[in-house]
C-alpha atoms as a PDB file:
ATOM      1  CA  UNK A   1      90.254-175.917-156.892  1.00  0.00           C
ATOM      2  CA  UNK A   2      88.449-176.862-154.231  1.00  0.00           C
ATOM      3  CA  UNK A   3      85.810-178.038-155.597  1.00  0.00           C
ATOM      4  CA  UNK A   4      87.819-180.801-157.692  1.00  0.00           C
ATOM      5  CA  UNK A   5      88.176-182.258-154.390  1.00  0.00           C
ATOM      6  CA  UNK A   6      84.363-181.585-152.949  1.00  0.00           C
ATOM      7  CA  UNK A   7      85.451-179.019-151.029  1.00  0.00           C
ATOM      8  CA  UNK A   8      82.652-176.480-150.042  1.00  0.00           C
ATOM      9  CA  UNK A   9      83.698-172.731-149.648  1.00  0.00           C
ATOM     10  CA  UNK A  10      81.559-170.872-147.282  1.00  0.00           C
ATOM     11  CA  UNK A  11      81.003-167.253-146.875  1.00  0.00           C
ATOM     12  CA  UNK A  12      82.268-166.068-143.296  1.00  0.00           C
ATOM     13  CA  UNK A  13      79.614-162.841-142.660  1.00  0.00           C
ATOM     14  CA  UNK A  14      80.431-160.253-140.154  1.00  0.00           C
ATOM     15  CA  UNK A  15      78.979-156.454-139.634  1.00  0.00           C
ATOM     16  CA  UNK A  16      81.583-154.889-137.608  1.00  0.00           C
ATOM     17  CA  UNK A  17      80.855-152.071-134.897  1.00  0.00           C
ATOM     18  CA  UNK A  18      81.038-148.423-136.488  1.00  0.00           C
ATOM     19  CA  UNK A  19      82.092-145.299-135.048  1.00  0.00           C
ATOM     20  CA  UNK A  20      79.431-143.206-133.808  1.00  0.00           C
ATOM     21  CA  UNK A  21      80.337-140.064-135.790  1.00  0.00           C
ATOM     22  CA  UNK A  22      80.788-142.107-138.856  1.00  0.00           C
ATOM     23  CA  UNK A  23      79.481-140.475-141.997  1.00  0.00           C
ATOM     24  CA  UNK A  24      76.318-143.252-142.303  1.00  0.00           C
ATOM     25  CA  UNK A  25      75.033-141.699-138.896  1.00  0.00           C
ATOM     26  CA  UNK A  26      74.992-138.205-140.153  1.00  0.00           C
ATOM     27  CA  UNK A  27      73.252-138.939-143.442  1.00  0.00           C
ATOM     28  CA  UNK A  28      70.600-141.567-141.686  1.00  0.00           C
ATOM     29  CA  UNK A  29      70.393-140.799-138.198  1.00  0.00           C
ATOM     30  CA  UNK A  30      67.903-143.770-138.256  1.00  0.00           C
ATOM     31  CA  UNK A  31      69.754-146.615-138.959  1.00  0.00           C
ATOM     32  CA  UNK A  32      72.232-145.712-135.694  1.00  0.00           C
ATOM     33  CA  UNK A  33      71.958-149.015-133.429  1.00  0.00           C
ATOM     34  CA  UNK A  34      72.693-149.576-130.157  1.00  0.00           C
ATOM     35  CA  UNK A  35      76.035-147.713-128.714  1.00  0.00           C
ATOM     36  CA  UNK A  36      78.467-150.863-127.919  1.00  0.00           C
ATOM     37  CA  UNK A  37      80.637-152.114-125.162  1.00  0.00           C
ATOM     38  CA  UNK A  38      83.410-149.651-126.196  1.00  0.00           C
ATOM     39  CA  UNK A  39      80.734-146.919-125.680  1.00  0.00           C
ATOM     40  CA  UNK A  40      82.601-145.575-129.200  1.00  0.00           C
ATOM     41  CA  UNK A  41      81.087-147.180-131.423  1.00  0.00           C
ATOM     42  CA  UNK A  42      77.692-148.244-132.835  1.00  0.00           C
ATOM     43  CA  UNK A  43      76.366-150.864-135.276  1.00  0.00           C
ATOM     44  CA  UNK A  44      73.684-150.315-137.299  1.00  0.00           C
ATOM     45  CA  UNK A  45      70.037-150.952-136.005  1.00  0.00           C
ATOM     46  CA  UNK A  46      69.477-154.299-136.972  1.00  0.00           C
ATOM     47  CA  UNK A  47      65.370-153.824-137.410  1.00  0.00           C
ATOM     48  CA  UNK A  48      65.445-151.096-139.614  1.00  0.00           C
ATOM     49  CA  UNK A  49      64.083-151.837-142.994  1.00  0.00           C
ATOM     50  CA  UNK A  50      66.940-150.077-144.621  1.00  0.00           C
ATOM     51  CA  UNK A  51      69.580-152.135-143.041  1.00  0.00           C
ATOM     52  CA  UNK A  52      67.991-155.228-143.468  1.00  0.00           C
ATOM     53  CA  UNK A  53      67.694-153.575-147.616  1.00  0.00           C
ATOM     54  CA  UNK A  54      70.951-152.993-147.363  1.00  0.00           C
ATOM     55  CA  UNK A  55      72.614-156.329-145.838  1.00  0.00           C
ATOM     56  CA  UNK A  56      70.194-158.125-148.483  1.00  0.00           C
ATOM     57  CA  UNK A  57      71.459-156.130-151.600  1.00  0.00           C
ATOM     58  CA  UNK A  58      75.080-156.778-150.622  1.00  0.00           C
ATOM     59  CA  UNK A  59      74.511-160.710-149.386  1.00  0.00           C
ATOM     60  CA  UNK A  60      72.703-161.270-152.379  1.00  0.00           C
ATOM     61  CA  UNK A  61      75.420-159.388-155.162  1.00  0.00           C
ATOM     62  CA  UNK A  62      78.076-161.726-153.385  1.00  0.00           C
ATOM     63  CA  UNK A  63      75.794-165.002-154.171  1.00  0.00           C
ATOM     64  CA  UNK A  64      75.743-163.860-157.736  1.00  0.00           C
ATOM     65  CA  UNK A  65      78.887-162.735-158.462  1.00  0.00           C
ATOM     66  CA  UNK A  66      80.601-165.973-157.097  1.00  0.00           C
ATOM     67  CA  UNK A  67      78.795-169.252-157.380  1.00  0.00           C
ATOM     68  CA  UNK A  68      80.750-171.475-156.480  1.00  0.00           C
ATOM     69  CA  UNK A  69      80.380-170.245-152.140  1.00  0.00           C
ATOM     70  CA  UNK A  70      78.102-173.187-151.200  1.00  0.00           C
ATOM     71  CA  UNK A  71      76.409-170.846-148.798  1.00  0.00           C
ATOM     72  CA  UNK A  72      77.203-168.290-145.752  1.00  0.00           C
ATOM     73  CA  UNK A  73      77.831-168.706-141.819  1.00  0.00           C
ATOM     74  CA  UNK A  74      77.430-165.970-139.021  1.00  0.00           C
ATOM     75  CA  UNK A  75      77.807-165.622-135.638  1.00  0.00           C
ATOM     76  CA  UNK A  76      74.489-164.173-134.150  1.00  0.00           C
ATOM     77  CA  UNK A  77      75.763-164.391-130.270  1.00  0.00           C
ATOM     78  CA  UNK A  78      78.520-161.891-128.969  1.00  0.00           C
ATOM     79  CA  UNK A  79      80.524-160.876-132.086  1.00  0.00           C
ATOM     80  CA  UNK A  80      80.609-161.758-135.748  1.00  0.00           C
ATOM     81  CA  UNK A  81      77.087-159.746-137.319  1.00  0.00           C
ATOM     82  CA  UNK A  82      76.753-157.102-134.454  1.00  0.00           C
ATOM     83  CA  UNK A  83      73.250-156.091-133.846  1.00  0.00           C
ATOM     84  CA  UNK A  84      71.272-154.118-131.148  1.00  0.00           C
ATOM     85  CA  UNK A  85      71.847-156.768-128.765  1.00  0.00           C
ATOM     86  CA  UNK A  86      75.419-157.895-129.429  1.00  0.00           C
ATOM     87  CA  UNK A  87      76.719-155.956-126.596  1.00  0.00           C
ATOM     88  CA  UNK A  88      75.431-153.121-126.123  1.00  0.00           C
ATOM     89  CA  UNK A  89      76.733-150.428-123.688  1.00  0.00           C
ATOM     90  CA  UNK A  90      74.407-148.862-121.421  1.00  0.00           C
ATOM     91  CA  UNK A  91      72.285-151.735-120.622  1.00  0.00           C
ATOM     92  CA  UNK A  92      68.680-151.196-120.140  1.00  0.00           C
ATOM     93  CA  UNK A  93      65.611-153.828-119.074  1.00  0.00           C
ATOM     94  CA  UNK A  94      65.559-154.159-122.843  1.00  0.00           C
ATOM     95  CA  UNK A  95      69.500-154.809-123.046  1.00  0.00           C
ATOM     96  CA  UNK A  96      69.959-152.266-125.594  1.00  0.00           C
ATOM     97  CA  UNK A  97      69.699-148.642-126.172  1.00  0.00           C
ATOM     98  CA  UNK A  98      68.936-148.255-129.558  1.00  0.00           C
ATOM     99  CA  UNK A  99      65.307-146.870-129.300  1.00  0.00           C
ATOM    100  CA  UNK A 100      63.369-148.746-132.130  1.00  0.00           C
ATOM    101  CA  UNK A 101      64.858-152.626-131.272  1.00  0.00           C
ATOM    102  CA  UNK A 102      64.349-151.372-127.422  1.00  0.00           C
ATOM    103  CA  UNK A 103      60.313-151.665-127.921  1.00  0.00           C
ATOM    104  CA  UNK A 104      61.220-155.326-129.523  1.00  0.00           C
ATOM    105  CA  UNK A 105      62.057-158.613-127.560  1.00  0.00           C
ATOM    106  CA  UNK A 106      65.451-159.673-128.894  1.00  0.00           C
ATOM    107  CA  UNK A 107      64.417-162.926-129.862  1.00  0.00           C
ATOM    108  CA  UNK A 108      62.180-160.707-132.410  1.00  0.00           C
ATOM    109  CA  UNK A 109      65.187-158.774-133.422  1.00  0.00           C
ATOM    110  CA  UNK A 110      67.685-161.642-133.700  1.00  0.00           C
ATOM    111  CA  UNK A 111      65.219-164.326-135.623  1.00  0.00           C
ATOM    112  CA  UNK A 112      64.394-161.541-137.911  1.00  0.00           C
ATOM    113  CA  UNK A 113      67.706-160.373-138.847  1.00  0.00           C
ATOM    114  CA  UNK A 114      68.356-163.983-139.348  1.00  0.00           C
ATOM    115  CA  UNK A 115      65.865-164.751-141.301  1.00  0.00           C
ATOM    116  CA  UNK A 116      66.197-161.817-143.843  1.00  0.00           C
ATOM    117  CA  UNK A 117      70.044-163.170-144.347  1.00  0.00           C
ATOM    118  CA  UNK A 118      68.516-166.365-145.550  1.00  0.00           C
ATOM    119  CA  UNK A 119      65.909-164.925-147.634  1.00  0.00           C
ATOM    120  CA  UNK A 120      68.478-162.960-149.610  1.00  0.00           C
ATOM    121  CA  UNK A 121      70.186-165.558-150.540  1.00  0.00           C
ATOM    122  CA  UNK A 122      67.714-168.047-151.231  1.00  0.00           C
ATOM    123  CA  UNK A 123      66.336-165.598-153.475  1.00  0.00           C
ATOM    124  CA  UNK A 124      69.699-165.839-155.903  1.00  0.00           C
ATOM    125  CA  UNK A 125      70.749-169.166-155.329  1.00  0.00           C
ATOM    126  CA  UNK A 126      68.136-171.800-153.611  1.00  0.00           C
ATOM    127  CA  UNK A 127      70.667-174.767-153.147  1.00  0.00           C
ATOM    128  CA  UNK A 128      73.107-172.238-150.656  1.00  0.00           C
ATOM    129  CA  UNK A 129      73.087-173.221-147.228  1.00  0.00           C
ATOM    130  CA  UNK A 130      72.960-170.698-144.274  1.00  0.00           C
ATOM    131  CA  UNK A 131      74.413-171.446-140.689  1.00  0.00           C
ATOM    132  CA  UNK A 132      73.746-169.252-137.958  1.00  0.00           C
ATOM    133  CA  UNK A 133      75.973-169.631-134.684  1.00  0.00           C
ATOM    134  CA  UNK A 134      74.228-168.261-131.492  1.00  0.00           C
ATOM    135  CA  UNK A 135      78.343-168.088-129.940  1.00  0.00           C
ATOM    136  CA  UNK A 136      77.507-166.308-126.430  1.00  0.00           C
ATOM    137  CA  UNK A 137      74.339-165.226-127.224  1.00  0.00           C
ATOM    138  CA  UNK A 138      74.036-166.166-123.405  1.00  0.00           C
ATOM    139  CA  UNK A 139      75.026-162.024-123.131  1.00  0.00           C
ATOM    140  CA  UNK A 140      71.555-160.895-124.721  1.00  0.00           C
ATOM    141  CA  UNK A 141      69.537-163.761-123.947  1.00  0.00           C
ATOM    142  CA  UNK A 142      68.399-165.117-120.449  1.00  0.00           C
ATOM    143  CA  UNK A 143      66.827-168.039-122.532  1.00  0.00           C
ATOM    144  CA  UNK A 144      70.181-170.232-122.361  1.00  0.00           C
ATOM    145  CA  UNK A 145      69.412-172.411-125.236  1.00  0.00           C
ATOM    146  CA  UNK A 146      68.099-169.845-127.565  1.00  0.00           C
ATOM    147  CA  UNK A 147      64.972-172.079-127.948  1.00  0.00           C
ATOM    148  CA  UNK A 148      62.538-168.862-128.437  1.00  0.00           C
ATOM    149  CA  UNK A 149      64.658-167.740-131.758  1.00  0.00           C
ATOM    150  CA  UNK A 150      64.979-171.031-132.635  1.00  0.00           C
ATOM    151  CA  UNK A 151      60.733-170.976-132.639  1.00  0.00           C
ATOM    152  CA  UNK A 152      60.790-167.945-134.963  1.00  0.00           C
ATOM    153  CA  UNK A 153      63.187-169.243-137.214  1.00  0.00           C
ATOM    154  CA  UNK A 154      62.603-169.834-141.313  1.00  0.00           C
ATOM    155  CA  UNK A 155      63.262-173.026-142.454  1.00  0.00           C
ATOM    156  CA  UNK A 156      65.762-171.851-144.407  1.00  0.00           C
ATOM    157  CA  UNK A 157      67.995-171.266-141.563  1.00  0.00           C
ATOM    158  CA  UNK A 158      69.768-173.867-140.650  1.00  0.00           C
ATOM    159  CA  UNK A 159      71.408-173.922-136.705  1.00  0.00           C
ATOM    160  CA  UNK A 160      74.810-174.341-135.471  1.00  0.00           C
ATOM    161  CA  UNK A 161      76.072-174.636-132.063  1.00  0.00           C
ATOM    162  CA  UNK A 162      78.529-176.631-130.148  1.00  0.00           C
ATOM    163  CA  UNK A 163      78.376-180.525-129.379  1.00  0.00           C
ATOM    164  CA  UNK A 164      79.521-180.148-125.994  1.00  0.00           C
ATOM    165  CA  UNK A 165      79.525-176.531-123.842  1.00  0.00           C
ATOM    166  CA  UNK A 166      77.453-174.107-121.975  1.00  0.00           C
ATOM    167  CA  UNK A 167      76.687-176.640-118.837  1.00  0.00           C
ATOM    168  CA  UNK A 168      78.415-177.439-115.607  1.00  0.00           C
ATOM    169  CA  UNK A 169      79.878-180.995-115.015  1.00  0.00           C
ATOM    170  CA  UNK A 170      81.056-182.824-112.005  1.00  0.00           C
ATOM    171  CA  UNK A 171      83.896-185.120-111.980  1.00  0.00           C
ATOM    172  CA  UNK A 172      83.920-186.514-108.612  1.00  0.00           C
ATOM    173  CA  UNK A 173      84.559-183.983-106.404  1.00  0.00           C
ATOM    174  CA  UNK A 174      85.466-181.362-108.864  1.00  0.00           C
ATOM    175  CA  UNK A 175      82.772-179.103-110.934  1.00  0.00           C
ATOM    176  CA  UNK A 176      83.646-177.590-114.283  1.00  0.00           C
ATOM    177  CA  UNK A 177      81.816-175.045-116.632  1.00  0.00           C
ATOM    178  CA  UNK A 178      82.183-176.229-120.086  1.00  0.00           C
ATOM    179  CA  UNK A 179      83.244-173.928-122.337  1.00  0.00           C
ATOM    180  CA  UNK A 180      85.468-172.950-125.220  1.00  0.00           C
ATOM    181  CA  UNK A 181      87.866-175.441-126.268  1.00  0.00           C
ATOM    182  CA  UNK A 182      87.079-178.029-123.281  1.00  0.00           C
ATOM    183  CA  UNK A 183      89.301-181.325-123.102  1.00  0.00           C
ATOM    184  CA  UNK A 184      86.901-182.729-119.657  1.00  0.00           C
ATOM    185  CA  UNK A 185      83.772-183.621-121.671  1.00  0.00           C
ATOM    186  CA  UNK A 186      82.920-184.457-125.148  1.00  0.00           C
ATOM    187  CA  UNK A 187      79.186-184.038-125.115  1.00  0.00           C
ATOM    188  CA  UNK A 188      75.956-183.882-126.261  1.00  0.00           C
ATOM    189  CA  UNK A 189      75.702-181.356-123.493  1.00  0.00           C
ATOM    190  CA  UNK A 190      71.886-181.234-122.147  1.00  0.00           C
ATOM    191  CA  UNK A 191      71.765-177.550-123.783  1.00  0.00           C
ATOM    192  CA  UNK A 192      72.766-179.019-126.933  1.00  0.00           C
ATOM    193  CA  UNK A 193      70.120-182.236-126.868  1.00  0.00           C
ATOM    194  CA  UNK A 194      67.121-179.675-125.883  1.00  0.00           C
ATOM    195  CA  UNK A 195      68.037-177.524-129.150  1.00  0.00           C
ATOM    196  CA  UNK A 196      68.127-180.599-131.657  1.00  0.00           C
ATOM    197  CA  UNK A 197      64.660-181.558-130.205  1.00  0.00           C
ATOM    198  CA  UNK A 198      63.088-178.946-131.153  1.00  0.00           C
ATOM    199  CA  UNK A 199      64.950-178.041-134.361  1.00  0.00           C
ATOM    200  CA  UNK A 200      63.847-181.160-135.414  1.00  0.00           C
ATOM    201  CA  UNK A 201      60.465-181.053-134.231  1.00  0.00           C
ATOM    202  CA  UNK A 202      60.355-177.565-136.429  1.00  0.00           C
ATOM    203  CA  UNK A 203      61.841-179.492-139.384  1.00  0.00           C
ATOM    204  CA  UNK A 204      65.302-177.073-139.539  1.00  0.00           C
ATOM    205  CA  UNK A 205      68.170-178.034-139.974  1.00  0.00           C
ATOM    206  CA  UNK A 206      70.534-178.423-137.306  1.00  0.00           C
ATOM    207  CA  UNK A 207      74.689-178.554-137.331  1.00  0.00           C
ATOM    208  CA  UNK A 208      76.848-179.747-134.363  1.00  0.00           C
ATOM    209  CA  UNK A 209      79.979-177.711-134.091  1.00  0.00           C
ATOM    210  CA  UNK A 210      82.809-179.713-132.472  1.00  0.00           C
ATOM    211  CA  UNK A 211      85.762-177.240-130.256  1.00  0.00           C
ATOM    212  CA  UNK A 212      89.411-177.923-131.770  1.00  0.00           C
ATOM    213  CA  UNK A 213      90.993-179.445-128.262  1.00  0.00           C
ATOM    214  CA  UNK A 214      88.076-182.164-128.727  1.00  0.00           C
END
């Protein structure tokens, strides 16, 4: 139905935190990730080769089975597809405490869970587009604008992130942090300007995402 009207339907991907007693952690201790914010809960280590198997086989048997998605979006920031640096609860100088992405920088981890995403789908159907969304990945990464994932990123990938937020802005005497859903300022926010630079210096692909009060 939709697409009779040139509608595109998009796959919305999330990995959800786990319990930590869950039955996956006591047949493969080694895919337990970092323990998260709840300190209840895991998700599952998002370097391991047999997660990254895993999300491909099941990304990939979605592609085929329905055709018509015209490709797949995910938040890599502070929710949506949870991995070792989503949130994780205790903190170390690493930010996580999930042993085998602790030895890895996160912009490592991140661009390479990325990446796989995109590799499983191109790899069943080359025309589908996939958006990742670094939403609050300011909790992981002290590099504001993401610009060192964006460096390791395939070409395949294609970035989102908001026209407008993420930067204080004066109005006379009055400062404001622009965030979610701001009705003060309708962008391109500096943070927003320095990512489309270098996406397109990198030749990927690069959405703006507008907030709905804009």
């Amino acid at each position: 139905r939709c697409d009779k009207y040139g509608i595109g339907i998009y796959l919305v991907l999330s990995a959800p935190k786990i319990p930590g007693n869950h039955e996956v952690f006591i047949n493969h201790p080694e895919v337990k990730g970092a323990t998260q914010w709840d300190r209840e809960s895991n998700c599952l280590c998002s370097s391991h080769p047999k997660v990254l198997n895993y999300y491909n086989e099941a990304i990939s048997n979605i592609f085929l089975k329905v055709p018509a998605l015209k490709g797949v979006i995910f938040i890599i920031g502070g929710e949506g597809l949870h991995h070792c640096f989503t949130r994780p609860k205790p903190r170390t100088d690493k930010g996580t405490c999930c042993p085998r992405c602790g030895r890895l920088s996160p912009d490592r981890v991140v661009s390479g869970l990325m990446n796989s995403v995109a590799r499983a789908v191109k790899s069943v159907r080359p025309d589908a587009t996939i958006i990742a969304w670094p939403y609050s990945a300011h909790i992981w990464s002290e590099d504001k604008e993401q610009l060192g994932v964006i460096k390791k990123l395939s070409k395949d990938v294609t970035l989102m992130d908001v026209f407008e937020k993420d930067e204080i802005r004066r109005f006379g005497n009055v400062s404001q942090n622009i965030f979610d859903y701001s009705i003060s300022f309708i962008g391109p926010s500096e943070r927003f300007k320095r990512q489309y630079e270098l996406t397109k210096s990198l030749s990927i692909p690069m959405w703006g995402k507008t907030e709905s009060a804009v």
